[in-house]
PDB file of N, CA and C in Angstrom:
ATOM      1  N   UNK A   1      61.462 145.120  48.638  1.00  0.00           N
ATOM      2  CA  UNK A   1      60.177 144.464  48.571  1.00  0.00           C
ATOM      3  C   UNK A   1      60.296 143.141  47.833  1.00  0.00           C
ATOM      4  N   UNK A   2      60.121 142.424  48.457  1.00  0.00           N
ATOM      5  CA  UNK A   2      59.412 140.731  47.219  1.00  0.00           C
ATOM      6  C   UNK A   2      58.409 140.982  46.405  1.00  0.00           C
ATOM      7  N   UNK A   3      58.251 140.366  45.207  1.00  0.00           N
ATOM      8  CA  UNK A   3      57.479 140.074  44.160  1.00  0.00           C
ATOM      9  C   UNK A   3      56.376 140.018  44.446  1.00  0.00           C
ATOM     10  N   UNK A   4      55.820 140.193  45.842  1.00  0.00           N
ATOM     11  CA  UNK A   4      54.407 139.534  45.770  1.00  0.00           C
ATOM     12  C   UNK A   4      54.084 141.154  46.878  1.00  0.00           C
ATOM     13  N   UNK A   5      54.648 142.034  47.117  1.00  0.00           N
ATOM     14  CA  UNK A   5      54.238 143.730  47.330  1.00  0.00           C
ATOM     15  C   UNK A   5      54.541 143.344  49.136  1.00  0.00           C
ATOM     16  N   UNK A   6      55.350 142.733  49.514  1.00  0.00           N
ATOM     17  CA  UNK A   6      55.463 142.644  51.073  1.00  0.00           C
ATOM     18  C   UNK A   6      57.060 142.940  51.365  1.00  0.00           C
ATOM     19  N   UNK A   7      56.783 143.269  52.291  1.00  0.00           N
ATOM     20  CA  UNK A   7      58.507 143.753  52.215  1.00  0.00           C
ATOM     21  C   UNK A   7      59.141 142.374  53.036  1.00  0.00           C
ATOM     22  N   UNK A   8      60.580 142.769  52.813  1.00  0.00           N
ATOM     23  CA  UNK A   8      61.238 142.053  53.022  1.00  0.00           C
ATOM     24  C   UNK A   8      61.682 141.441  54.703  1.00  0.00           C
ATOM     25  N   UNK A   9      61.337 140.034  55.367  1.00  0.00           N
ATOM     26  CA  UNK A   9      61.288 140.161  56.826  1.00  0.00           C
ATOM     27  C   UNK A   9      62.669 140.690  57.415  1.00  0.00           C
ATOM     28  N   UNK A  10      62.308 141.703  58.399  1.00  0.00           N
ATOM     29  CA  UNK A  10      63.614 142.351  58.928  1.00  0.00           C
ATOM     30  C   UNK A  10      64.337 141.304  60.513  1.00  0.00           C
ATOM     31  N   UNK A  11      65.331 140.925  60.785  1.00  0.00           N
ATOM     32  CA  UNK A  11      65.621 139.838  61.807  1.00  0.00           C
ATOM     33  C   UNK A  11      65.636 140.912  62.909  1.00  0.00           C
ATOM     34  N   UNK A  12      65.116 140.850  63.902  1.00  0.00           N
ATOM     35  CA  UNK A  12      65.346 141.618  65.029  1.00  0.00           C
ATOM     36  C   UNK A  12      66.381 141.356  66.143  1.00  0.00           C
ATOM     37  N   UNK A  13      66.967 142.125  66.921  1.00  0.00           N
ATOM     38  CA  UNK A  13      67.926 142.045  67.588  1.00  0.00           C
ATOM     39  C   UNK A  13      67.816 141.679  69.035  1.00  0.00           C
ATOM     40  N   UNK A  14      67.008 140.834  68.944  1.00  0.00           N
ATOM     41  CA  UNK A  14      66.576 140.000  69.909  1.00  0.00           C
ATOM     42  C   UNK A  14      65.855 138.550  69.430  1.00  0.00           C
ATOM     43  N   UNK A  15      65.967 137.744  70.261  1.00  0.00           N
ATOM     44  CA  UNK A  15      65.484 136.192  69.730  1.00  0.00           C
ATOM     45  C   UNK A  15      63.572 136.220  70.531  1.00  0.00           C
ATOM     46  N   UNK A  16      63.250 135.218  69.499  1.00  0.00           N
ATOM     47  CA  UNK A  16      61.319 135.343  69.905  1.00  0.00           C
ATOM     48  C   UNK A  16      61.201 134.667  71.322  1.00  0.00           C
ATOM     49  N   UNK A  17      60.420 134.345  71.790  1.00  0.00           N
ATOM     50  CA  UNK A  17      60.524 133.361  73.140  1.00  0.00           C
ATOM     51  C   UNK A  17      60.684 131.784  73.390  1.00  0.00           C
ATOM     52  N   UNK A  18      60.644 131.396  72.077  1.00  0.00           N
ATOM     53  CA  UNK A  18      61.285 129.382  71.936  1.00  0.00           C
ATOM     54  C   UNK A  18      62.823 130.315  71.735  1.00  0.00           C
ATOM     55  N   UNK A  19      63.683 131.188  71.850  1.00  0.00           N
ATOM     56  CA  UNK A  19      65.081 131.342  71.460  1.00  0.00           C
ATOM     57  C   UNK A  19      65.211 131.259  69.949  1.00  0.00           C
ATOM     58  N   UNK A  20      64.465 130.944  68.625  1.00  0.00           N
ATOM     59  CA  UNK A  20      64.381 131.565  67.673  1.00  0.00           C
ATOM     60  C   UNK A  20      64.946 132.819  67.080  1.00  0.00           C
ATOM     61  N   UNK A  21      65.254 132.506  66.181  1.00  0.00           N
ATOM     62  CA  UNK A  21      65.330 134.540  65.461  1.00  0.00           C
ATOM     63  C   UNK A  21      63.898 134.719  65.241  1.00  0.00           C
ATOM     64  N   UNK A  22      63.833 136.035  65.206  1.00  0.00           N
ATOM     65  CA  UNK A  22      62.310 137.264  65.443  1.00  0.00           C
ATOM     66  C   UNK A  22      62.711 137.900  64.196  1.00  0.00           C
ATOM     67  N   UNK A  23      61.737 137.829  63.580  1.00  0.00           N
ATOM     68  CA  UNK A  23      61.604 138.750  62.482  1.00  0.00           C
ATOM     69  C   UNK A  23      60.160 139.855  62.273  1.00  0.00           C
ATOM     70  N   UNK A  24      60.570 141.136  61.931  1.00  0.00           N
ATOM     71  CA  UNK A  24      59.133 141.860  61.708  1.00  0.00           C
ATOM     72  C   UNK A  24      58.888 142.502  60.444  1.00  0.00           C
ATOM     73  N   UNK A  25      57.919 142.771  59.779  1.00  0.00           N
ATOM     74  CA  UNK A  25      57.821 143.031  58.413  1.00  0.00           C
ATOM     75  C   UNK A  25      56.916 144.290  58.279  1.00  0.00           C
ATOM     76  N   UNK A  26      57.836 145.866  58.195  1.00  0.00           N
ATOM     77  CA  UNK A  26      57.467 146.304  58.425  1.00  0.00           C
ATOM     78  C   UNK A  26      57.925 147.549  57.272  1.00  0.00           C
ATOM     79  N   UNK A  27      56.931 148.503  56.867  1.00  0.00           N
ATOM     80  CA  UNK A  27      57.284 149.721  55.841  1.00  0.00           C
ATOM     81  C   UNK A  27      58.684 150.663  56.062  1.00  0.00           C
ATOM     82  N   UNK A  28      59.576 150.519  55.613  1.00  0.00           N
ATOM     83  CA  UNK A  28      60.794 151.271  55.701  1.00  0.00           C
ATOM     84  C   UNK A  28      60.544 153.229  55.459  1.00  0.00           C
ATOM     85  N   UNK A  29      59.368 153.483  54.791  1.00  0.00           N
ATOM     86  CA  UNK A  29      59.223 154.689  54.812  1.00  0.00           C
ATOM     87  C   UNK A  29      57.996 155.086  56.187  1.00  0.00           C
ATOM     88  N   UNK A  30      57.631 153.806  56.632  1.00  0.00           N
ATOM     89  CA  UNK A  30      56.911 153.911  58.316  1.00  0.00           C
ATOM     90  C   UNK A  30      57.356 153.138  58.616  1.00  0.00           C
ATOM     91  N   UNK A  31      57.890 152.977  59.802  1.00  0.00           N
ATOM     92  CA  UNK A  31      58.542 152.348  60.733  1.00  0.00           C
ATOM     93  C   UNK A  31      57.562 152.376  62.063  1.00  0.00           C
ATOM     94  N   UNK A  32      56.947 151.203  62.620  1.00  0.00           N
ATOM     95  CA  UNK A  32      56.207 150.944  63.396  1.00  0.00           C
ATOM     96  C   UNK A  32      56.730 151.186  64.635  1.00  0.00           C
ATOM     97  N   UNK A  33      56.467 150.406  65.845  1.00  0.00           N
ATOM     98  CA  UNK A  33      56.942 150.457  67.014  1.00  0.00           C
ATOM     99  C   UNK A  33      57.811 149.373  67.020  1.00  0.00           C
ATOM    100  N   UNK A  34      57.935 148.556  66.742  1.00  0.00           N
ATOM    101  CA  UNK A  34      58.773 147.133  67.312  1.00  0.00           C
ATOM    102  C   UNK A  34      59.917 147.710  65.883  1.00  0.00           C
ATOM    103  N   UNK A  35      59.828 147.730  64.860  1.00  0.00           N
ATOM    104  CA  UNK A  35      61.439 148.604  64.015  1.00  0.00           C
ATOM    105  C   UNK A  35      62.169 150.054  64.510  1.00  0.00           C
ATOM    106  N   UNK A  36      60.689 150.736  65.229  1.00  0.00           N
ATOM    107  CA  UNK A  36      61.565 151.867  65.697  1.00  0.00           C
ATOM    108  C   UNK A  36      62.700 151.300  67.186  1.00  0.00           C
ATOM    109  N   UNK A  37      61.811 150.323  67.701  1.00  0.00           N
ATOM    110  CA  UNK A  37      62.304 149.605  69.061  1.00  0.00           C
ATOM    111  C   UNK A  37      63.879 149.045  68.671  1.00  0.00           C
ATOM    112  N   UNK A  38      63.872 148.327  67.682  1.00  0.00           N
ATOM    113  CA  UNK A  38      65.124 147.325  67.358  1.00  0.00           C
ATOM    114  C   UNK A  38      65.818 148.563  66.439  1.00  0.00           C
ATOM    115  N   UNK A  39      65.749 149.559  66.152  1.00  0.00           N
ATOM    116  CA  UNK A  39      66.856 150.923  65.790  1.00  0.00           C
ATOM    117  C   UNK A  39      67.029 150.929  66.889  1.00  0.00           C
ATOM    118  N   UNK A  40      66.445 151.545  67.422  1.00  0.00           N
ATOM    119  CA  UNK A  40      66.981 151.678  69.026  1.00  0.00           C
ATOM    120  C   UNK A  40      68.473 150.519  69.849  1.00  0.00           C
ATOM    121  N   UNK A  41      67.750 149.591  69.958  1.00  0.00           N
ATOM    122  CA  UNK A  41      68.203 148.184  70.629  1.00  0.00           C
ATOM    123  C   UNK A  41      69.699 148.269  70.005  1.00  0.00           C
ATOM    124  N   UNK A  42      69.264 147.923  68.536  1.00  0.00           N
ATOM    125  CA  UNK A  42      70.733 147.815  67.446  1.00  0.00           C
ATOM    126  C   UNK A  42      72.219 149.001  68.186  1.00  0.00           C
ATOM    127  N   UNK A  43      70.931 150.480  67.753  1.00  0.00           N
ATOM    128  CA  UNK A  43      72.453 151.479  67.763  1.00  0.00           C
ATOM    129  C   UNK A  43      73.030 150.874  69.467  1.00  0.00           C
ATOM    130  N   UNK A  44      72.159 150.658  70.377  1.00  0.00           N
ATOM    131  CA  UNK A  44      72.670 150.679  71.962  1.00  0.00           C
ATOM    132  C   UNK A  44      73.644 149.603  71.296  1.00  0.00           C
ATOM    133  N   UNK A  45      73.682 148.325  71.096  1.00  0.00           N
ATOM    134  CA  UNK A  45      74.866 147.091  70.175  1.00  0.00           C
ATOM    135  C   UNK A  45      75.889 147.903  69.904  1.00  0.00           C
ATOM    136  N   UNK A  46      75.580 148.910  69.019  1.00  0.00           N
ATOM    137  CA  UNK A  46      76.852 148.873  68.227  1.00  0.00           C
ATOM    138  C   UNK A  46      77.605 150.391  69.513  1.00  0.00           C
ATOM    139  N   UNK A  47      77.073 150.699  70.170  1.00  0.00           N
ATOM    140  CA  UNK A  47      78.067 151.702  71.007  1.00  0.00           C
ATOM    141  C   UNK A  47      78.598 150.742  72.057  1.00  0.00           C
ATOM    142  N   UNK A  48      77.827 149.758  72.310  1.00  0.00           N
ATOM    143  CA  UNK A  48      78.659 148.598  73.483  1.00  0.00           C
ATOM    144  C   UNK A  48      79.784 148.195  72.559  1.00  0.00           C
ATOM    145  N   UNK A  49      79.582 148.047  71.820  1.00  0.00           N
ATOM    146  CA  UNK A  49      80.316 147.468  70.940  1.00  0.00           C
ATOM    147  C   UNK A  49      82.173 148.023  70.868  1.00  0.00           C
ATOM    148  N   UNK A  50      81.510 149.798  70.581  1.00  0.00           N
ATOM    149  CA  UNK A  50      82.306 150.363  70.403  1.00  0.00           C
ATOM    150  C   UNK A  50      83.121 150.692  71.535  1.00  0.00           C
ATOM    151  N   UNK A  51      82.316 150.601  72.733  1.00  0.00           N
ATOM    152  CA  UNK A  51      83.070 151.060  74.047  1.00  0.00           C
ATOM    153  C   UNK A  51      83.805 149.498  74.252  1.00  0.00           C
ATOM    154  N   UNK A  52      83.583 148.625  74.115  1.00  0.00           N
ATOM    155  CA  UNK A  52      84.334 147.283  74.462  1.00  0.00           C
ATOM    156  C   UNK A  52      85.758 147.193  73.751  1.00  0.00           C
ATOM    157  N   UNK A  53      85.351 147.494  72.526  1.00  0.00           N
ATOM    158  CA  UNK A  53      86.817 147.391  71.605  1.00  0.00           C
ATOM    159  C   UNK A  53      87.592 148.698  72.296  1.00  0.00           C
ATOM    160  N   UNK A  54      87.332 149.314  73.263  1.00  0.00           N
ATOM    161  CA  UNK A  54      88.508 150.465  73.539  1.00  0.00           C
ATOM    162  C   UNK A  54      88.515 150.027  74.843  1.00  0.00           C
ATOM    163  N   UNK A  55      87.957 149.004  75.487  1.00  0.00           N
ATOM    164  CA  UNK A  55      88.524 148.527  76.717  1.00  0.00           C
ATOM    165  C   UNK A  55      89.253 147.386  76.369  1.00  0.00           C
ATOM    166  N   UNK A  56      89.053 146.723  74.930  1.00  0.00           N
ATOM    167  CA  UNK A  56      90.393 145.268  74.415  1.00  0.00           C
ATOM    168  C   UNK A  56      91.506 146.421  74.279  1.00  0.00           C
ATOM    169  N   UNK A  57      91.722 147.251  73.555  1.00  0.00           N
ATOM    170  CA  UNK A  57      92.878 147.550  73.262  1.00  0.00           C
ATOM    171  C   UNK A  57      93.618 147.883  74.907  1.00  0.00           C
ATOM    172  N   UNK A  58      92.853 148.319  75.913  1.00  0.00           N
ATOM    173  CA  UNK A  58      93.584 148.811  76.972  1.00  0.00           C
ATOM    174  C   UNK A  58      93.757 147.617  77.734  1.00  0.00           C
ATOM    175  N   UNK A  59      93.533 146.478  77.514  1.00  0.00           N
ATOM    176  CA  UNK A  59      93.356 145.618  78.505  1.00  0.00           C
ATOM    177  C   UNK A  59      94.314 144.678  77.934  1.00  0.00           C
ATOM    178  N   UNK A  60      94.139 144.396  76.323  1.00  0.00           N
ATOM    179  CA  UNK A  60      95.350 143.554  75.643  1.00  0.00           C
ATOM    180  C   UNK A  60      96.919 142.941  76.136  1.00  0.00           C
ATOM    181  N   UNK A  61      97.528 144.113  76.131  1.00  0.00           N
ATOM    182  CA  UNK A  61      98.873 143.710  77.038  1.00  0.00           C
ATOM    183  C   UNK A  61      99.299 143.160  78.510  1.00  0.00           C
ATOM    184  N   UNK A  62      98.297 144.131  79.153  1.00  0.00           N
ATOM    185  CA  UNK A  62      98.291 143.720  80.547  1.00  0.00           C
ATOM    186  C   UNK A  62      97.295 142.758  81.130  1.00  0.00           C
ATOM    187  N   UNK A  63      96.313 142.599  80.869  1.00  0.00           N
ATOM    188  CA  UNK A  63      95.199 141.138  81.368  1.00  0.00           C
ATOM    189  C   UNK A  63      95.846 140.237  81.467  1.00  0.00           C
ATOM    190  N   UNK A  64      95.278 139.580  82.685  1.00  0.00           N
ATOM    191  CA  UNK A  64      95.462 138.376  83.215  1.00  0.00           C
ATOM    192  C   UNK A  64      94.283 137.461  82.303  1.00  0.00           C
ATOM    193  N   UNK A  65      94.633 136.115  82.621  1.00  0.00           N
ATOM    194  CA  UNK A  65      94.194 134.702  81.188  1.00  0.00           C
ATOM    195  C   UNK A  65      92.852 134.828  81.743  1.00  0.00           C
ATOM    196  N   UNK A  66      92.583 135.265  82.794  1.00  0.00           N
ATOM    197  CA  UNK A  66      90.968 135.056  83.420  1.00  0.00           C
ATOM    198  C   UNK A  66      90.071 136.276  82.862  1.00  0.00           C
ATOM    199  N   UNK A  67      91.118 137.023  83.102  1.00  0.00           N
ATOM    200  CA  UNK A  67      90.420 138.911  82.334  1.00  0.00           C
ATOM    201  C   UNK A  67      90.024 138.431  80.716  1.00  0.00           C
ATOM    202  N   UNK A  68      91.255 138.021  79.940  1.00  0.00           N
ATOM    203  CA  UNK A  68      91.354 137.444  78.550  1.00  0.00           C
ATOM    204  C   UNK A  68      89.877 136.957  78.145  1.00  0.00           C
ATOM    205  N   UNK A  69      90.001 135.769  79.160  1.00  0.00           N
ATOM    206  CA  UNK A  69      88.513 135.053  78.633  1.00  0.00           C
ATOM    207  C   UNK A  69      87.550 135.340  78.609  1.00  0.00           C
ATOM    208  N   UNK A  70      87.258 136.692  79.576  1.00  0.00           N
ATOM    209  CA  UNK A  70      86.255 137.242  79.505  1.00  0.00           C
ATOM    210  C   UNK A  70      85.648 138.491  78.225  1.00  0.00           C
ATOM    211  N   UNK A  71      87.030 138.744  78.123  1.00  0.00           N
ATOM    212  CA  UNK A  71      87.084 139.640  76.904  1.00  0.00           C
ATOM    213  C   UNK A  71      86.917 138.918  75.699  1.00  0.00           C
ATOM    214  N   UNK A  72      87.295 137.800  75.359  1.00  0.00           N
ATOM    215  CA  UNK A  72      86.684 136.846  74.210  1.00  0.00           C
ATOM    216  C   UNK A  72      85.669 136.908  74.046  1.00  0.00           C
ATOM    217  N   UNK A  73      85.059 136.268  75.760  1.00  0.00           N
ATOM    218  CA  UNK A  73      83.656 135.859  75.786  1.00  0.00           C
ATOM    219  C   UNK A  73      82.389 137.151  75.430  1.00  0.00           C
ATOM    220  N   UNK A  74      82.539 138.326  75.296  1.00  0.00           N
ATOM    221  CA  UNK A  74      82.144 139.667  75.713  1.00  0.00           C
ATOM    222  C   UNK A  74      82.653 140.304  73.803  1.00  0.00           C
ATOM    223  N   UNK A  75      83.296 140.246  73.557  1.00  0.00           N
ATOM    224  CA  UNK A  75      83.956 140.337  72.305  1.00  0.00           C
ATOM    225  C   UNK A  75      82.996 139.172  71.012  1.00  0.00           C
ATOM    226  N   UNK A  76      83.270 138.158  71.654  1.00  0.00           N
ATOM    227  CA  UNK A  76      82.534 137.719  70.789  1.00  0.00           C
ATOM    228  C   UNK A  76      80.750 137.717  70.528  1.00  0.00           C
ATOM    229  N   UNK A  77      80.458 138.122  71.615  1.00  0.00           N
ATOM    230  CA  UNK A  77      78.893 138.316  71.773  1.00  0.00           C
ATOM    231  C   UNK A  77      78.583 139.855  71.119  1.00  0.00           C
ATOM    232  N   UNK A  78      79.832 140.681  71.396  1.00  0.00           N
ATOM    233  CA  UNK A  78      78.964 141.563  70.085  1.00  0.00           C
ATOM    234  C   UNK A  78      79.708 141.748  68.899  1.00  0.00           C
ATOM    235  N   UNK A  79      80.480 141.298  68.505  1.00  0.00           N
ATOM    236  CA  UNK A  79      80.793 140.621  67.247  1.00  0.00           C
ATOM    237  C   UNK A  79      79.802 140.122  66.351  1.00  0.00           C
ATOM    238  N   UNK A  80      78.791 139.218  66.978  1.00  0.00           N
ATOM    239  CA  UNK A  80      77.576 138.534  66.901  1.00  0.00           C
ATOM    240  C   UNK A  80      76.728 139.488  66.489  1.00  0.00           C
ATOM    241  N   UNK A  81      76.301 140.395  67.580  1.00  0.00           N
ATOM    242  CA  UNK A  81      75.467 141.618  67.180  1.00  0.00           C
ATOM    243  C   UNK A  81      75.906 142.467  66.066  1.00  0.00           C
ATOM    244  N   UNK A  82      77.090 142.836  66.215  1.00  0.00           N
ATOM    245  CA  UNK A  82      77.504 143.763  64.971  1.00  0.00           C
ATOM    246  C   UNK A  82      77.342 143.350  63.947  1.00  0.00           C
ATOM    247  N   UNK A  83      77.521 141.986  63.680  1.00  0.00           N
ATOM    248  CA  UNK A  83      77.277 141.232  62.250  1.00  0.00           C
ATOM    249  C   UNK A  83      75.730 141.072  61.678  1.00  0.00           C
ATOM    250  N   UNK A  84      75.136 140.788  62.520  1.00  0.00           N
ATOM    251  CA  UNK A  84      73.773 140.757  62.055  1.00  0.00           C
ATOM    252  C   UNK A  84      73.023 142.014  61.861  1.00  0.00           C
ATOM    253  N   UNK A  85      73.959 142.790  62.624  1.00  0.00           N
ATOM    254  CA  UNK A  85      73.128 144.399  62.096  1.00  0.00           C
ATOM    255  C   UNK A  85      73.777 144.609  60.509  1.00  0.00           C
ATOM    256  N   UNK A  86      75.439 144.383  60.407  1.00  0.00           N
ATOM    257  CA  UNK A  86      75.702 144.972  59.326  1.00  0.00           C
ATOM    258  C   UNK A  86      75.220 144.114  58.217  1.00  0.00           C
ATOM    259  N   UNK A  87      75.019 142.573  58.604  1.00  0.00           N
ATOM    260  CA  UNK A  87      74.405 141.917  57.134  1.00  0.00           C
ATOM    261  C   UNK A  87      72.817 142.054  56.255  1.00  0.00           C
ATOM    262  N   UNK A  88      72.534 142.566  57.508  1.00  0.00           N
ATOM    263  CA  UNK A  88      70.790 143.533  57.419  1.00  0.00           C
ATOM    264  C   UNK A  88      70.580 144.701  56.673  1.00  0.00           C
ATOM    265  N   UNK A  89      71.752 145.308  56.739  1.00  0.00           N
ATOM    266  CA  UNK A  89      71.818 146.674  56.008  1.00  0.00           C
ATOM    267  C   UNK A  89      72.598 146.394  55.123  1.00  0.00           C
ATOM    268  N   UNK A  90      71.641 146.275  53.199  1.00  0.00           N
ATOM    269  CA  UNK A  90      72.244 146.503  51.869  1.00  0.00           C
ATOM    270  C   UNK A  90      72.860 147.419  51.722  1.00  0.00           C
ATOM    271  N   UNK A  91      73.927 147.168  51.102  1.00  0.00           N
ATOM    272  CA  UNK A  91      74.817 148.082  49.891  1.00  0.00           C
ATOM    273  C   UNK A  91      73.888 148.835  49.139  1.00  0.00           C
TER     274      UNK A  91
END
């Protein structure tokens, strides 16, 4: 919570409609619809996530430079996601 009794804005895992970050400010012991929505959204992130890094390791040695780039390109987009979920969630 901030000093002034509002909680803290949460970044959502999706951008607003100018392409912005989205933020919602919402009770952690109630969780509305649009925080229960982006739990949702997030965990689907982090299992793409997880299924991608076990298609780099299988793909690593043998890919062709065109396969490669795509795996960067795909790698780095939830890299992206994973980070902003894990910098959201305090120690």
């Amino acid at each position: 919570m901030t000093g002034d009794g509002f909680q803290e804005p949460r970044p959502l895992p999706w951008p607003a409609v100018d392409g912005r970050a989205a933020y919602v400010i919402a009770d952690p012991d109630r969780p509305g619809p649009v925080s229960r929505r982006a739990d949702a959204v997030e965990r689907i992130q982090l299992e793409m996530a997880q299924t991608l890094l076990g298609h780099a390791r299988e793909l690593v040695d043998e890919a062709g430079l065109e396969e490669l780039r795509h795996l960067v390109r795909e790698l780095t987009r939830s890299l992206t996601d994973t980070l902003r979920i894990a910098l959201r969630v305090k120690p």
